[in-house]
C-alpha atoms as a PDB file:
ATOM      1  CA  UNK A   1     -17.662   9.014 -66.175  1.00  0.00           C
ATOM      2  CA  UNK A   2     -19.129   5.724 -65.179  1.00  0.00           C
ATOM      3  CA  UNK A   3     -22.332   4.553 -65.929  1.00  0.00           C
ATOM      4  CA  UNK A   4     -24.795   5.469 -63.346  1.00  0.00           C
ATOM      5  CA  UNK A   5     -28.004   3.779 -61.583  1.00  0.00           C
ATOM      6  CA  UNK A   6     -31.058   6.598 -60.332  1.00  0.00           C
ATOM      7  CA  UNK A   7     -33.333   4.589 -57.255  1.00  0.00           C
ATOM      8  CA  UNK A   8     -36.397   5.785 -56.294  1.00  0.00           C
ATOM      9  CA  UNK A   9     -38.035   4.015 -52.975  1.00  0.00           C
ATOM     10  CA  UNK A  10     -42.132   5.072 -53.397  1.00  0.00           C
ATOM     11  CA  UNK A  11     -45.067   4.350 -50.942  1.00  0.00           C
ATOM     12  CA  UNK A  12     -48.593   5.651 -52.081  1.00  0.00           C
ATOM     13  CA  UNK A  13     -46.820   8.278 -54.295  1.00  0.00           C
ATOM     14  CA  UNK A  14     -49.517   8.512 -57.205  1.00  0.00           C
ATOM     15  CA  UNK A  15     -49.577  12.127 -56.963  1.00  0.00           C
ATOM     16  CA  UNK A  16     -46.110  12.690 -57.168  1.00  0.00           C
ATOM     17  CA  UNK A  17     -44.310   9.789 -58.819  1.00  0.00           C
ATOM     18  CA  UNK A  18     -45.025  10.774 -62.480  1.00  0.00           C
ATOM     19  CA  UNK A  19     -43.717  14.605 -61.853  1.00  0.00           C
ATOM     20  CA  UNK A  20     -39.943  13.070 -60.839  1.00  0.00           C
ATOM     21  CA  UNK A  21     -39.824  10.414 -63.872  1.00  0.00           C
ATOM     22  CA  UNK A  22     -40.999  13.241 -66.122  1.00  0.00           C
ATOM     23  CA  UNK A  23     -37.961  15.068 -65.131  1.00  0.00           C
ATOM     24  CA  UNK A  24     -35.323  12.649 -65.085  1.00  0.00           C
ATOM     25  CA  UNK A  25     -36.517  12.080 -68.767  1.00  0.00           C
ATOM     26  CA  UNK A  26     -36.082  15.404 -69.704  1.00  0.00           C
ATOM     27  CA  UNK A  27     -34.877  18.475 -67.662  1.00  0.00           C
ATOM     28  CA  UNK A  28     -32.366  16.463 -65.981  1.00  0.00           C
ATOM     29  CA  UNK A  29     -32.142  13.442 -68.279  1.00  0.00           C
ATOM     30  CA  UNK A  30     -28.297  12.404 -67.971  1.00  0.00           C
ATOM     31  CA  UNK A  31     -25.893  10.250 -70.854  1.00  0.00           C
ATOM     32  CA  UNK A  32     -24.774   8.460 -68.169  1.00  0.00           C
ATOM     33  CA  UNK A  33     -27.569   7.129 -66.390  1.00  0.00           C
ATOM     34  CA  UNK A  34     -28.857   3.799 -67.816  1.00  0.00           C
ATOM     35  CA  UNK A  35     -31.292   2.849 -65.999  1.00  0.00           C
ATOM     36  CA  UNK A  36     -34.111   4.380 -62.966  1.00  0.00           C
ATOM     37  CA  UNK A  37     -35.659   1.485 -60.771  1.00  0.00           C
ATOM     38  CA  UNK A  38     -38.520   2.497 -58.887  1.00  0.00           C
ATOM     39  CA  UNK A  39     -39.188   0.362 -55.587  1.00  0.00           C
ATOM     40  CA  UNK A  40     -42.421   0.392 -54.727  1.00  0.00           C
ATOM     41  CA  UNK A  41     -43.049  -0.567 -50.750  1.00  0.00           C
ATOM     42  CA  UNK A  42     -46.186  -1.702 -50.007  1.00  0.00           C
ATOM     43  CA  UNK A  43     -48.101   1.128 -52.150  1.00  0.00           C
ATOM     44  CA  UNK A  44     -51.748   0.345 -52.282  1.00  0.00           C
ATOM     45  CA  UNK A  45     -52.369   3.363 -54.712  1.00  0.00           C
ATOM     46  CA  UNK A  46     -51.292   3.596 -58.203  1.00  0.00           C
ATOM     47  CA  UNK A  47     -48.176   4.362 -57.678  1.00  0.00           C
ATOM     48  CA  UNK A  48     -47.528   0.705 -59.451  1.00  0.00           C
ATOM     49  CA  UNK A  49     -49.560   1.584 -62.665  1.00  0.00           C
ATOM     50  CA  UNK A  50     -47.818   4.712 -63.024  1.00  0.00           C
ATOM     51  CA  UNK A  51     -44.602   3.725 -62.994  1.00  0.00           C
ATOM     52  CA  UNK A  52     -45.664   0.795 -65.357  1.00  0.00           C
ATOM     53  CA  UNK A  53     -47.425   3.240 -67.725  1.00  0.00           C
ATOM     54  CA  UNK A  54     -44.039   5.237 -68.919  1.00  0.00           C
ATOM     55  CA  UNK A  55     -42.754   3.406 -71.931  1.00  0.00           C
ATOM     56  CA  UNK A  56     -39.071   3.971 -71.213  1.00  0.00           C
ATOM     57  CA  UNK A  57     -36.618   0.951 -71.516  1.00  0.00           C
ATOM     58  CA  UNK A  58     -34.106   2.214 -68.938  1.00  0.00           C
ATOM     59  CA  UNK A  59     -37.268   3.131 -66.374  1.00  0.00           C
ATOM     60  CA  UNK A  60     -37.983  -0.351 -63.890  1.00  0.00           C
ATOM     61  CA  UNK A  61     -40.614  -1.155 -61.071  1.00  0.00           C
ATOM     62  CA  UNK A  62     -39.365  -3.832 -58.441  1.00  0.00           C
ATOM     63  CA  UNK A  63     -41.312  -4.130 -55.127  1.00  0.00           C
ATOM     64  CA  UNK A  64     -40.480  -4.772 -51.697  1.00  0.00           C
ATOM     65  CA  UNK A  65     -42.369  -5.041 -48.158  1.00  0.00           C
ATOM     66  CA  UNK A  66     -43.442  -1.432 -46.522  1.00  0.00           C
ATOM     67  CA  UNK A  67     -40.776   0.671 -45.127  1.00  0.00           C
ATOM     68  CA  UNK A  68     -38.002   2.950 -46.729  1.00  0.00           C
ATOM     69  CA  UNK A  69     -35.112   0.194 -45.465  1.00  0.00           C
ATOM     70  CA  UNK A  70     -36.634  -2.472 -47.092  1.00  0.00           C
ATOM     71  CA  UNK A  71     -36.942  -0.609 -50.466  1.00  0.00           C
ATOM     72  CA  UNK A  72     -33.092   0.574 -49.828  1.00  0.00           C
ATOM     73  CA  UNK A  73     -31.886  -2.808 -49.439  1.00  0.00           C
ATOM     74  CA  UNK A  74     -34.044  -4.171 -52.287  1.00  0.00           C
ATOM     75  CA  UNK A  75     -32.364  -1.071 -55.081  1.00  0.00           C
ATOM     76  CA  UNK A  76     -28.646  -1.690 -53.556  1.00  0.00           C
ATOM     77  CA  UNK A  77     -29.267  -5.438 -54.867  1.00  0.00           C
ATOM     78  CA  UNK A  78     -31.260  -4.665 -58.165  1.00  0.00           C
ATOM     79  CA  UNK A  79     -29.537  -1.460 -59.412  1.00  0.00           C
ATOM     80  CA  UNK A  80     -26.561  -3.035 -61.998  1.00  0.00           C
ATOM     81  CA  UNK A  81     -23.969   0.008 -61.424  1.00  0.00           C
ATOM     82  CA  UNK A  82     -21.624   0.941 -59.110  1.00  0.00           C
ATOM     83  CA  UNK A  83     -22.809   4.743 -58.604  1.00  0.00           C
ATOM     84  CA  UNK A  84     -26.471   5.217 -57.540  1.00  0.00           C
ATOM     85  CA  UNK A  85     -28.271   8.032 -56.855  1.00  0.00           C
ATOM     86  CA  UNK A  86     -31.010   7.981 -54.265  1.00  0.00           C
ATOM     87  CA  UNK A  87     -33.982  10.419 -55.073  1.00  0.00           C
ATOM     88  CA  UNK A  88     -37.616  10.515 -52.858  1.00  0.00           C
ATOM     89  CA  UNK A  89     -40.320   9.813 -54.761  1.00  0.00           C
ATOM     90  CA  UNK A  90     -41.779  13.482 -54.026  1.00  0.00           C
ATOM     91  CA  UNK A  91     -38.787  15.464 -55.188  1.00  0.00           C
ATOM     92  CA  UNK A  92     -38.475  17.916 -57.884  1.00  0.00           C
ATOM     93  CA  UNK A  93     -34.148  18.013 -58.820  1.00  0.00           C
ATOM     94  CA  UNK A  94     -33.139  21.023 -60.298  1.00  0.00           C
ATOM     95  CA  UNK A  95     -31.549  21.533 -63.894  1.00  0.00           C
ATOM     96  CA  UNK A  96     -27.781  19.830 -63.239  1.00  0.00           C
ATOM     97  CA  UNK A  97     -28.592  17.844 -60.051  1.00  0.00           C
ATOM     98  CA  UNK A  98     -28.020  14.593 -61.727  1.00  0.00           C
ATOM     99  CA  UNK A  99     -24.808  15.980 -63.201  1.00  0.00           C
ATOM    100  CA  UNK A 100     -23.710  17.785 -60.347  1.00  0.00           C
ATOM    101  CA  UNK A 101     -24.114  14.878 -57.767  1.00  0.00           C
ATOM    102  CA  UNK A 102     -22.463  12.165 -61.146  1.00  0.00           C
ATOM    103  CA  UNK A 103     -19.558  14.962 -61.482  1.00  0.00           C
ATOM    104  CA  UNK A 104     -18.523  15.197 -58.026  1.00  0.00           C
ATOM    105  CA  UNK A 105     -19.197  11.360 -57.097  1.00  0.00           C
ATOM    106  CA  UNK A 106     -15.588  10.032 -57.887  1.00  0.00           C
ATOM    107  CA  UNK A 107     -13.593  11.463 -54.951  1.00  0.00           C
ATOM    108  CA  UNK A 108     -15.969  11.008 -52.056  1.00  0.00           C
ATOM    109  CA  UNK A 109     -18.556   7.501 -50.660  1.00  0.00           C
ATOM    110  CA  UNK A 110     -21.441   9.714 -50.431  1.00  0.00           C
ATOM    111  CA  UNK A 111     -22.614  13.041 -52.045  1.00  0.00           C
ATOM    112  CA  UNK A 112     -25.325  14.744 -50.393  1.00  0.00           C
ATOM    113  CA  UNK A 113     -27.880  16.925 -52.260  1.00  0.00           C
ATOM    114  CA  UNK A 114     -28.955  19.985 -50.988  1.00  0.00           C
ATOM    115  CA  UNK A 115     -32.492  20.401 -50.004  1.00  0.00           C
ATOM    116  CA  UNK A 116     -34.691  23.548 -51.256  1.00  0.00           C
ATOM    117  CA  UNK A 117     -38.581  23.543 -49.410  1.00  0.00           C
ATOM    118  CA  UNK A 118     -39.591  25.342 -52.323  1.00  0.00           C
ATOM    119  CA  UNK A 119     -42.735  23.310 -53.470  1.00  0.00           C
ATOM    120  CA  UNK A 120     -46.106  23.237 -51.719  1.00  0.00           C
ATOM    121  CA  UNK A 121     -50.017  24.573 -51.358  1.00  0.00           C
ATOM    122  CA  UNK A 122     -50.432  28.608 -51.627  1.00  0.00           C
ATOM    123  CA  UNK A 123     -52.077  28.746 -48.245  1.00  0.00           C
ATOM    124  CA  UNK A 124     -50.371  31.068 -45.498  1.00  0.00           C
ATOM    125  CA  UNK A 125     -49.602  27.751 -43.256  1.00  0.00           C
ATOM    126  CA  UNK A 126     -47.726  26.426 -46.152  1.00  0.00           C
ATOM    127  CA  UNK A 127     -46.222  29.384 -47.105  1.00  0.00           C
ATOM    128  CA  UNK A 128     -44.988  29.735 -43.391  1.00  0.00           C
ATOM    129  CA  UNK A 129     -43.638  26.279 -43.389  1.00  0.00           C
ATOM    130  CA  UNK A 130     -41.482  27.251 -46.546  1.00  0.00           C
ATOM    131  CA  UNK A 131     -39.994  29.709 -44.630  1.00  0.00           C
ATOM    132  CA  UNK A 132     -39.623  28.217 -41.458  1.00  0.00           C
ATOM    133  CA  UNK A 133     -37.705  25.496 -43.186  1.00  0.00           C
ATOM    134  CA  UNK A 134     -35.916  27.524 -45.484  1.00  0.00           C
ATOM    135  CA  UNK A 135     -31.571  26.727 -44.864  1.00  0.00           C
ATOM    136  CA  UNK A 136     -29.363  30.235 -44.581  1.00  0.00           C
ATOM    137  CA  UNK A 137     -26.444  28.174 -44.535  1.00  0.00           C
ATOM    138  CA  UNK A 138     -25.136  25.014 -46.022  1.00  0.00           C
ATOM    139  CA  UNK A 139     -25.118  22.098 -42.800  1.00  0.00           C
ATOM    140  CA  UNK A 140     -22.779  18.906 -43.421  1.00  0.00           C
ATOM    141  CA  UNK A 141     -26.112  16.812 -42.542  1.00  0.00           C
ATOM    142  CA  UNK A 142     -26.645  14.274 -44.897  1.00  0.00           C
ATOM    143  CA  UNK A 143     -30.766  14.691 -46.124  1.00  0.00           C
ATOM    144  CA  UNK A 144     -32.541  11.374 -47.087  1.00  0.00           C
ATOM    145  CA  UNK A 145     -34.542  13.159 -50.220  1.00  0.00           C
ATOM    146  CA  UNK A 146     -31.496  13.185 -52.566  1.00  0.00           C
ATOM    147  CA  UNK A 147     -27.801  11.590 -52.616  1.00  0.00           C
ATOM    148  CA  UNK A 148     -25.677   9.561 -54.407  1.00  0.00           C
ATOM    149  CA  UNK A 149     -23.488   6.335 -53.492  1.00  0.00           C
ATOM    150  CA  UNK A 150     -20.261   4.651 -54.530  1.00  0.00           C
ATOM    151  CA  UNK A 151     -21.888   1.319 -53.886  1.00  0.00           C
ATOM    152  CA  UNK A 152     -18.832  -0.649 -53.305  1.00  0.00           C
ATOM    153  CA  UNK A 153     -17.395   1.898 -50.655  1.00  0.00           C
ATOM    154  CA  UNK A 154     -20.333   1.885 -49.097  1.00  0.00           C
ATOM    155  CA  UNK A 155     -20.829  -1.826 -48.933  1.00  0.00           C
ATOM    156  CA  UNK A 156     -17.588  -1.700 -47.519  1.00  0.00           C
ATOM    157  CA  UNK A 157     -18.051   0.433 -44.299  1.00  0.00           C
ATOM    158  CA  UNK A 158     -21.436  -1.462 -43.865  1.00  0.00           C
ATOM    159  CA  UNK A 159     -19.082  -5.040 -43.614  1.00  0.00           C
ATOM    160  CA  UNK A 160     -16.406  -3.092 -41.172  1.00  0.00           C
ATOM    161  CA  UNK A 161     -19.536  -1.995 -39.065  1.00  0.00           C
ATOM    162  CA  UNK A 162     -20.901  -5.701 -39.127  1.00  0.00           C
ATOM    163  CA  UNK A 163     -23.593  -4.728 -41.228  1.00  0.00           C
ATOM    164  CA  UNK A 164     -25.293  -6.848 -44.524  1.00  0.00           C
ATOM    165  CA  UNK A 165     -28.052  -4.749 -45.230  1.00  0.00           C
ATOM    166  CA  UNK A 166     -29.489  -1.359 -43.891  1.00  0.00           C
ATOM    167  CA  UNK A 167     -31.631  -2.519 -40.407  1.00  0.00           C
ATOM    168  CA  UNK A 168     -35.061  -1.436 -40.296  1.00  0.00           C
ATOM    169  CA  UNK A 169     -34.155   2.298 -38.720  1.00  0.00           C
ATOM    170  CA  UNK A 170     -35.992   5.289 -38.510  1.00  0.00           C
ATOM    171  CA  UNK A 171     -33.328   7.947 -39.598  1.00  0.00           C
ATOM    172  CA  UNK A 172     -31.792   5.948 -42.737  1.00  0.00           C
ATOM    173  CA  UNK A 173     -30.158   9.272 -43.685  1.00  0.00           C
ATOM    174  CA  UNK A 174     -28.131   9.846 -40.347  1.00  0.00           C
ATOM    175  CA  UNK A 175     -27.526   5.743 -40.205  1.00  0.00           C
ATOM    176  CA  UNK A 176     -25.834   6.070 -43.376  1.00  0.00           C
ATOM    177  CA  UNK A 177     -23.319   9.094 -42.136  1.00  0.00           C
ATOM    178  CA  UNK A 178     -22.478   7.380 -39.274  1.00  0.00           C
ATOM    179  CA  UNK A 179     -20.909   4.950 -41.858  1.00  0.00           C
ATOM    180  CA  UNK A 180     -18.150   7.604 -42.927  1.00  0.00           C
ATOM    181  CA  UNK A 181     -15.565   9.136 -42.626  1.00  0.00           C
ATOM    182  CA  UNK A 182     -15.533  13.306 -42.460  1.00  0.00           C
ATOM    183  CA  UNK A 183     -13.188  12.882 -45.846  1.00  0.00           C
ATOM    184  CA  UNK A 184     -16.198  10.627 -47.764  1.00  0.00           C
ATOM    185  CA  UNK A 185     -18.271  12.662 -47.650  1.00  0.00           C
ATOM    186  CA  UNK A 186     -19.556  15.960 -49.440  1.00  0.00           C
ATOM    187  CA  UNK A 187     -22.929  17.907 -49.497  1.00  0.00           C
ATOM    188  CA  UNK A 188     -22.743  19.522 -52.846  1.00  0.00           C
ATOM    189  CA  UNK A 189     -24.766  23.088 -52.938  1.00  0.00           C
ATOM    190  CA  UNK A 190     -24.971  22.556 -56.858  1.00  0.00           C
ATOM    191  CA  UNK A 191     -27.197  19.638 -56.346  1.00  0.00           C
ATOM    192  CA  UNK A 192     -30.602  21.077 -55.848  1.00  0.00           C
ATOM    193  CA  UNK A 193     -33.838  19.223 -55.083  1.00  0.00           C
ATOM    194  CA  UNK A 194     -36.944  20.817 -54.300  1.00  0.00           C
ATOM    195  CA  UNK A 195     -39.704  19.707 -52.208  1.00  0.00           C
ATOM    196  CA  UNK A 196     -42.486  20.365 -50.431  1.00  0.00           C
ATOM    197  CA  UNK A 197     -42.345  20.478 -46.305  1.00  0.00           C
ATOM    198  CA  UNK A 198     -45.884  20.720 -45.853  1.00  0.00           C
ATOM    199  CA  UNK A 199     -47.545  22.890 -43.109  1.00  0.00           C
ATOM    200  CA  UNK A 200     -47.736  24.047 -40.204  1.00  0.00           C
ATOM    201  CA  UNK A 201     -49.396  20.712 -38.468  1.00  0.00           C
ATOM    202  CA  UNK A 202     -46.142  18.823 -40.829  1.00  0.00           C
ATOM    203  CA  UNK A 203     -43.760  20.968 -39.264  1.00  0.00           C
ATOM    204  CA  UNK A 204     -44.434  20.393 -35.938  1.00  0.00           C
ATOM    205  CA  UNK A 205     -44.778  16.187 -36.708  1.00  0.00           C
ATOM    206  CA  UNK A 206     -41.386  16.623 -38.257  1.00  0.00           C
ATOM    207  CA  UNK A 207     -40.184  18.203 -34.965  1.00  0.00           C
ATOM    208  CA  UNK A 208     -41.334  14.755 -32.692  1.00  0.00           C
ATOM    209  CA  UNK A 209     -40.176  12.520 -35.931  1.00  0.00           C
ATOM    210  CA  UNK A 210     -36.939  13.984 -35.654  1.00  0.00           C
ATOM    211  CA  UNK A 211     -36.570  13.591 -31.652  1.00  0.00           C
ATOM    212  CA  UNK A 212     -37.459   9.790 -32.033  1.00  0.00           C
ATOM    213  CA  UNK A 213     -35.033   9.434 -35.184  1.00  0.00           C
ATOM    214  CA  UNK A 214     -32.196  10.603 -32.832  1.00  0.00           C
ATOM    215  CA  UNK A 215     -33.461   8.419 -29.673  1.00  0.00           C
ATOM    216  CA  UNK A 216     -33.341   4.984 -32.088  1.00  0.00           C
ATOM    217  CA  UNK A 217     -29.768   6.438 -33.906  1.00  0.00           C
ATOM    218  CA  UNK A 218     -28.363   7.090 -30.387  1.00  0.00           C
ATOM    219  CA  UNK A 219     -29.928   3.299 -29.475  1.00  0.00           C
ATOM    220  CA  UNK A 220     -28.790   1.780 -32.352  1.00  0.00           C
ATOM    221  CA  UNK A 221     -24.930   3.344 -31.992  1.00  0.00           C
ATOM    222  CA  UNK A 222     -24.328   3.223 -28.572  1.00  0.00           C
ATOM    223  CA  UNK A 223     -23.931   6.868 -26.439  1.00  0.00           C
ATOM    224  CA  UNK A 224     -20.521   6.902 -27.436  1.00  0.00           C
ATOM    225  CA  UNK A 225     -20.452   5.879 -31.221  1.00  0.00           C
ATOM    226  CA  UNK A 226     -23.018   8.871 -32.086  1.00  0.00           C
ATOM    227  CA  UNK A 227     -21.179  11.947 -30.401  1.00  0.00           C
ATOM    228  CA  UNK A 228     -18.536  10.734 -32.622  1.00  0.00           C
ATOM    229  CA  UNK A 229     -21.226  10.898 -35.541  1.00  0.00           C
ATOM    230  CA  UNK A 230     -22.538  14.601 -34.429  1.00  0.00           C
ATOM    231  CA  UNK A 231     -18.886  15.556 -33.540  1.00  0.00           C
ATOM    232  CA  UNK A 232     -17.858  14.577 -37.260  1.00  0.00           C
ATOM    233  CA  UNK A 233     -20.280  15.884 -39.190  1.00  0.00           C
ATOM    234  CA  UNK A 234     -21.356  19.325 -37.063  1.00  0.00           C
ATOM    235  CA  UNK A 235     -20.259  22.352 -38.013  1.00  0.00           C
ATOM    236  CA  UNK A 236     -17.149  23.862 -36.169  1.00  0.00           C
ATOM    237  CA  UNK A 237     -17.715  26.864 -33.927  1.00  0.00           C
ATOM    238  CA  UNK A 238     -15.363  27.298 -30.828  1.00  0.00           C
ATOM    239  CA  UNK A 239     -18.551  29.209 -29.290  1.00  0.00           C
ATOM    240  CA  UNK A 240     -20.055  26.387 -27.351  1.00  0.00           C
ATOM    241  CA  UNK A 241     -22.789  25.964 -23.763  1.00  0.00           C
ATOM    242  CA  UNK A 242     -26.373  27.567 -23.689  1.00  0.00           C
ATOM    243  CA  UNK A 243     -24.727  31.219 -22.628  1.00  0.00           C
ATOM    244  CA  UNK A 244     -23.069  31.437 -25.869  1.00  0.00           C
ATOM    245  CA  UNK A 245     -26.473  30.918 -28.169  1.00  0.00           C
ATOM    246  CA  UNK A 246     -26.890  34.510 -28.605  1.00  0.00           C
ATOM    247  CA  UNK A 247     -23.503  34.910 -29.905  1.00  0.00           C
ATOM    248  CA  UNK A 248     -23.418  32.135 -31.973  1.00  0.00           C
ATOM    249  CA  UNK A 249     -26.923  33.662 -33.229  1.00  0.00           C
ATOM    250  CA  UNK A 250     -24.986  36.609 -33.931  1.00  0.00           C
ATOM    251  CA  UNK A 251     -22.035  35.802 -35.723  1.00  0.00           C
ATOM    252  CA  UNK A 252     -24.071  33.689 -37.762  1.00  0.00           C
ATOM    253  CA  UNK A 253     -26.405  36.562 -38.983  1.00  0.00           C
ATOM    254  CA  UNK A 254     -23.035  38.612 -39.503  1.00  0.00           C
ATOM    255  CA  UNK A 255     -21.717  35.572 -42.105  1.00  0.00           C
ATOM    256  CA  UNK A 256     -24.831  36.546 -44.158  1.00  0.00           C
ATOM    257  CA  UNK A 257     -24.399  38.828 -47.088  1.00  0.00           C
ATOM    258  CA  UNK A 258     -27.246  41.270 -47.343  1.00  0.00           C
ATOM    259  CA  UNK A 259     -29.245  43.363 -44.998  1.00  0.00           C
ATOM    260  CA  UNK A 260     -32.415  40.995 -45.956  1.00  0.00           C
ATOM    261  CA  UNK A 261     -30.928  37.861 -45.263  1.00  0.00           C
ATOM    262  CA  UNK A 262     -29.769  39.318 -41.699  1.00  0.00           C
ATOM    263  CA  UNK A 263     -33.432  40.047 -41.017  1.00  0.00           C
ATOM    264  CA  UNK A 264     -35.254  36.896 -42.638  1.00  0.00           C
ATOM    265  CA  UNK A 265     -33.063  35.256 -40.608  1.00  0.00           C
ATOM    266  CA  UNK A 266     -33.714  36.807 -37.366  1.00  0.00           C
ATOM    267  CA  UNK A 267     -37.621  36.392 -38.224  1.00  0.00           C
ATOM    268  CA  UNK A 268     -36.857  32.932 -39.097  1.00  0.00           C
ATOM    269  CA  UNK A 269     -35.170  32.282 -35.771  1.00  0.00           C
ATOM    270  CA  UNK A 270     -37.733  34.230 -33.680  1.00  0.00           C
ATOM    271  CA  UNK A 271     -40.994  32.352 -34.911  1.00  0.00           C
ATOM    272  CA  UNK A 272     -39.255  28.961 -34.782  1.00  0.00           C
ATOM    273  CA  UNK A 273     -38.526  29.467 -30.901  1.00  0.00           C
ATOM    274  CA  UNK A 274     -42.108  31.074 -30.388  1.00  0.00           C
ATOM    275  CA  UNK A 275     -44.057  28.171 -32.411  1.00  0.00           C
ATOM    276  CA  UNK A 276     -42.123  25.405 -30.382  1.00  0.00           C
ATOM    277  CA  UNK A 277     -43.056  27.151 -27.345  1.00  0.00           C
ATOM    278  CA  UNK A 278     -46.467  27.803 -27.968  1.00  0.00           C
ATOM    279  CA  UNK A 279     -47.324  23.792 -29.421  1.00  0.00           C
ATOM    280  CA  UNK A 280     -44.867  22.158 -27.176  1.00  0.00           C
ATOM    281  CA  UNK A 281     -47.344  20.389 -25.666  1.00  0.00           C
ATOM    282  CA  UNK A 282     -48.643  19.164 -28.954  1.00  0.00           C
ATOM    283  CA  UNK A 283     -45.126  18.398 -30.316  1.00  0.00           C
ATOM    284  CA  UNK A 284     -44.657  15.970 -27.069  1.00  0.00           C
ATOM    285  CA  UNK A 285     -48.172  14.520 -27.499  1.00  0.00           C
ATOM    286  CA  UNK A 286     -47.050  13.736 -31.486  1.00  0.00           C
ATOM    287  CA  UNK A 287     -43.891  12.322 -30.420  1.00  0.00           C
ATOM    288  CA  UNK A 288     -45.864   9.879 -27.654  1.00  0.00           C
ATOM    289  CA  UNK A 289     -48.181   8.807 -30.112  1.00  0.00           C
ATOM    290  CA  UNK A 290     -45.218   7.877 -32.465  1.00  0.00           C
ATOM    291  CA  UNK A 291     -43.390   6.600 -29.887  1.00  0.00           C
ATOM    292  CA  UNK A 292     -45.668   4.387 -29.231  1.00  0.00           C
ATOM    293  CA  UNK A 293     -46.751   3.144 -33.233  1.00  0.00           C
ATOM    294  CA  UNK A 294     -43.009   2.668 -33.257  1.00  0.00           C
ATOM    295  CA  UNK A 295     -42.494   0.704 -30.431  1.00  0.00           C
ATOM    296  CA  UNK A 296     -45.711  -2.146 -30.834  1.00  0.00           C
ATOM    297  CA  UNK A 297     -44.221  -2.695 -34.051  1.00  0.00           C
ATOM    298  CA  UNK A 298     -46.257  -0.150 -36.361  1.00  0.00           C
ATOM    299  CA  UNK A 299     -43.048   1.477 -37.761  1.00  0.00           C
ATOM    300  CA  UNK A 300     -43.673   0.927 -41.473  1.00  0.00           C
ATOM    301  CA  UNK A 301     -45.513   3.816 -40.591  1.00  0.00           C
ATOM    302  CA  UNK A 302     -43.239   6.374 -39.816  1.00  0.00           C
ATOM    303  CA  UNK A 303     -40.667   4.753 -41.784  1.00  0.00           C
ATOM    304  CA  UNK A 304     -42.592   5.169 -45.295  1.00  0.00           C
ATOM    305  CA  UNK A 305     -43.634   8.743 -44.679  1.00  0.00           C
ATOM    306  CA  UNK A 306     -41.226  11.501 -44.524  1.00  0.00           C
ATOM    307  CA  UNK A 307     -43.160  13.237 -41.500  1.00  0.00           C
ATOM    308  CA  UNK A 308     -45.174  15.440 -44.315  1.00  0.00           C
ATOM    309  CA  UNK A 309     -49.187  14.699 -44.201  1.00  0.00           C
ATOM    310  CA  UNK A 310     -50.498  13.202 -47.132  1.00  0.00           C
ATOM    311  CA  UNK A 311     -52.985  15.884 -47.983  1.00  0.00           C
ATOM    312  CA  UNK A 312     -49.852  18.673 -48.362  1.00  0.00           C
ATOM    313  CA  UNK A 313     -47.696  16.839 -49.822  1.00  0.00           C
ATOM    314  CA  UNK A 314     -48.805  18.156 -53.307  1.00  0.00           C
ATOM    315  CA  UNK A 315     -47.104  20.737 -55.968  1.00  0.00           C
END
């Protein structure tokens, strides 16, 4: 196995930054990892004086200007080895994730992790975002909380797409898929990261986040360069058109196992069309008022947060 570079891109993460480094220490501390660089961008916290206070040699703090881009392209040029993996500051990995995602690394450009909403407050609107974002089956979306890069493949595709250095976009996550091949890529359901997805009011912010992510990826493409993207990467079905929704509902539920996962599924499905119908109106207002941050130039702010509000995103 080759030696192996963890990068962590942190804004205002004090209450969460100490809780990943703690585990990559120890739970899923890794032979081949040598070193975990920590760019902090922008943080006016104490992120900084965290990071500083764990007397590890292999465990770095660089810093770079606000925005999740700007700390990407500032690890890609700091980190000293060819494989990288990319964690969120406000992740929790599971025993093996490091391994699993190192193990697996070889064959592919990018491995994706797979994302578990299992952290978060005890409070029924919590609870209810848990389940709302809980995944019955794997998706071939790559997920911006955890992955990990052959650098020099990646660098690669970036120079045959004309690019130097990651632009300053919105959906990093889909912007690096669209970089790929089907055959690069692999979303690895051994590599587990946990994290919190807020509540209720962060559920519905991640709804508008998402529509704008997908308005600046489809801008940033071209129409015809990101139906290749969501052609590549969706997941087949030959049932297709809004008259065939209740059978692809169906055949879905009939792929799951056991009797409960048919019906937590069906539950799941139910309240998410009945919550975006009943705050639609407050979804679109969200997405405006990003819209418009985004557009006057305040997009450090959308770009540094992960759509969760600061006050849930706690363990």
């Amino acid at each position: 196995m080759e030696k192996t570079s963890i990068a962590i891109p942190a804004h205002n993460e004090e209450n969460r930054i100490r809780y990943l480094l703690e585990n990559l220490l120890t739970t899923n501390d890794h032979p081949f990892v040598s070193e975990i660089i920590v760019c902090s961008n922008g943080s006016t916290d104490r992120t900084d004086e965290i990071v500083d206070e764990f007397n590890e040699t292999k465990i770095r703090r660089i810093n770079s200007n606000r925005g999740k881009p700007n700390a990407w392209n500032a690890l890609i040029s700091q980190t000293k080895n060819n494989q990288i993996i990319f964690f969120d500051a406000d992740v929790i990995p599971e025993n093996n994730c490091v391994d699993a995602l190192i193990s697996t690394l070889p064959k592919y450009t990018i491995i994706g992790a797979t994302l578990n909403p299992s952290l978060g407050n005890k409070d029924l609107s919590s609870k209810l975002t848990r389940f709302l974002k809980k995944d019955f089956f794997l998706t071939n979306y790559l997920a911006g909380g955890g992955y990990a890069i052959n650098k020099s493949k990646l660098l690669e595709n970036m120079h045959i797409h004309k690019y130097e250095k990651m632009p300053q976009i919105l959906p990093e996550d889909g912007w690096l898929q669209t970089l790929l091949k089907k055959e690069e890529y692999f979303k690895n359901p051994e590599a587990i990261i946990n994290y919190s997805p807020g509540n209720l009011a962060d559920f519905l912010k991640h709804d508008a986040r998402i529509r704008i992510a997908y308005d600046e990826l489809r801008e940033e493409l071209g129409g015809e360069r990101y139906e290749e993207w969501i052609n590549e990467f969706r997941i087949e079905t030959s049932l297709k058109g809004k008259s065939n929704k209740i059978k692809r509902f169906l055949n879905r539920a009939n792929d799951l196992e056991t009797l409960k996962e048919k019906s937590f599924f069906a539950l799941q499905t139910i309240l998410k069309k009945m919550i975006r119908k009943t705050y639609q109106e407050k979804i679109d207002s969200i997405y405006n008022e990003m819209k418009r941050e985004y557009e006057i130039g305040n997009s450090s702010l959308i770009l540094s947060n992960s759509g969760r509000l600061e006050n849930s995103k706690q363990f």
